[in-house]
Protein backbone atom coordinates (compact mmCIF):
# COMPACT_ATOMS: atom_id res chain seq x y z
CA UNK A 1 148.91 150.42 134.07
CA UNK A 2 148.57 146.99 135.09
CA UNK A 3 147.02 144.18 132.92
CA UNK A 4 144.62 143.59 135.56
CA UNK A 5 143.44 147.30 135.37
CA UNK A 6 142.37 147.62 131.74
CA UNK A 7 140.26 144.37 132.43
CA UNK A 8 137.20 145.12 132.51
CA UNK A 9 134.86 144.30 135.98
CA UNK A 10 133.47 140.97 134.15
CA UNK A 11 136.63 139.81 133.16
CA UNK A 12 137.93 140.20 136.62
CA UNK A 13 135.06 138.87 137.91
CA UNK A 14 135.71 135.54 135.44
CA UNK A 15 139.48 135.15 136.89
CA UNK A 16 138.73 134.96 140.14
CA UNK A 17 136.08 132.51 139.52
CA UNK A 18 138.29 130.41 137.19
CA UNK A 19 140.98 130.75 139.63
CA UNK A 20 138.47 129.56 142.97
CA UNK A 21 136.75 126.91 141.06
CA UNK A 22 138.35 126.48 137.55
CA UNK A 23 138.82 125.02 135.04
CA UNK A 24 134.80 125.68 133.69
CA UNK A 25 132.87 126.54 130.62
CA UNK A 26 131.01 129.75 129.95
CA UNK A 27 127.82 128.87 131.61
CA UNK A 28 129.61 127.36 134.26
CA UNK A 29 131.40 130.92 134.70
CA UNK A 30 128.22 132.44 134.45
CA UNK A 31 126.32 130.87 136.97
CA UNK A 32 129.13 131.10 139.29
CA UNK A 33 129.74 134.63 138.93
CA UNK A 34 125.76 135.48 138.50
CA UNK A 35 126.90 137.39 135.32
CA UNK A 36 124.48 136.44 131.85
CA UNK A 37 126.06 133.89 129.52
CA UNK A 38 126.79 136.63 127.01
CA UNK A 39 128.70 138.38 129.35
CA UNK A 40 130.52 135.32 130.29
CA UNK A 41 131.33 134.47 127.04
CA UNK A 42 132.57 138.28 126.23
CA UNK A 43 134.50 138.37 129.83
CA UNK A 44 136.53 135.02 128.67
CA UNK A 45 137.23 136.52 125.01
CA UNK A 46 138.92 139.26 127.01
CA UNK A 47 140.75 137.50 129.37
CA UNK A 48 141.95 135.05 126.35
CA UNK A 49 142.56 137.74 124.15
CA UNK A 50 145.36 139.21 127.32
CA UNK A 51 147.00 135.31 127.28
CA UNK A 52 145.35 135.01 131.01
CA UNK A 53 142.88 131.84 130.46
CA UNK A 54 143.41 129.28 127.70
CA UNK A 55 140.97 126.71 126.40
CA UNK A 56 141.35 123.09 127.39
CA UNK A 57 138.89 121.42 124.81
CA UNK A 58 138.02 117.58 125.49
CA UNK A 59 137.23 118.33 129.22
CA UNK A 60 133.40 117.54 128.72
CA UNK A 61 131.71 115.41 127.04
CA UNK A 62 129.35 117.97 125.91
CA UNK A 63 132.06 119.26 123.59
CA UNK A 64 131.51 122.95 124.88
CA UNK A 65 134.14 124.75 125.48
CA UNK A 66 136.60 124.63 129.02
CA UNK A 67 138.59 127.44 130.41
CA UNK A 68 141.39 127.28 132.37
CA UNK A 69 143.99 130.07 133.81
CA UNK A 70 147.18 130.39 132.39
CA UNK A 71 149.92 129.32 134.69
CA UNK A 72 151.69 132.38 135.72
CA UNK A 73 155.05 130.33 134.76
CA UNK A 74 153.92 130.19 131.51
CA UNK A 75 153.00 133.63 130.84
């Protein structure tokens, strides 16, 4: 099985948004992918948890947290 396939639909739904319009912060992932905050946040655990998105802190002044994609190089 693919990684993509044991990804749940949020988490997919949270790549392709980082990957359209990244990098962003939960809400900003939220609001772009009409998914609640929660599930946001949860979507980008799992996608960090698989070493697909990585946190680039210092992006924002607000000091919330900023998610990027993993270059596939890198991975």
């Amino acid at each position: 099985m693919s990684e993509s396939e044991a990804l749940s639909c949020a988490a997919k739904l949270a790549r392709v948004v980082l990957d359209n319009c990244g990098p962003l912060s939960p809400a900003e992932v939220a609001e772009e992918a009409r998914l609640s905050e929660a599930d946001a946040a949860a979507a980008l655990d799992e996608l960090q948890a698989a070493g697909l998105v990585e946190c680039v802190c210092g992006l924002c002044e607000s000091k919330e947290q900023v998610y990027a994609l993993v270059d596939a190089a890198e991975a």
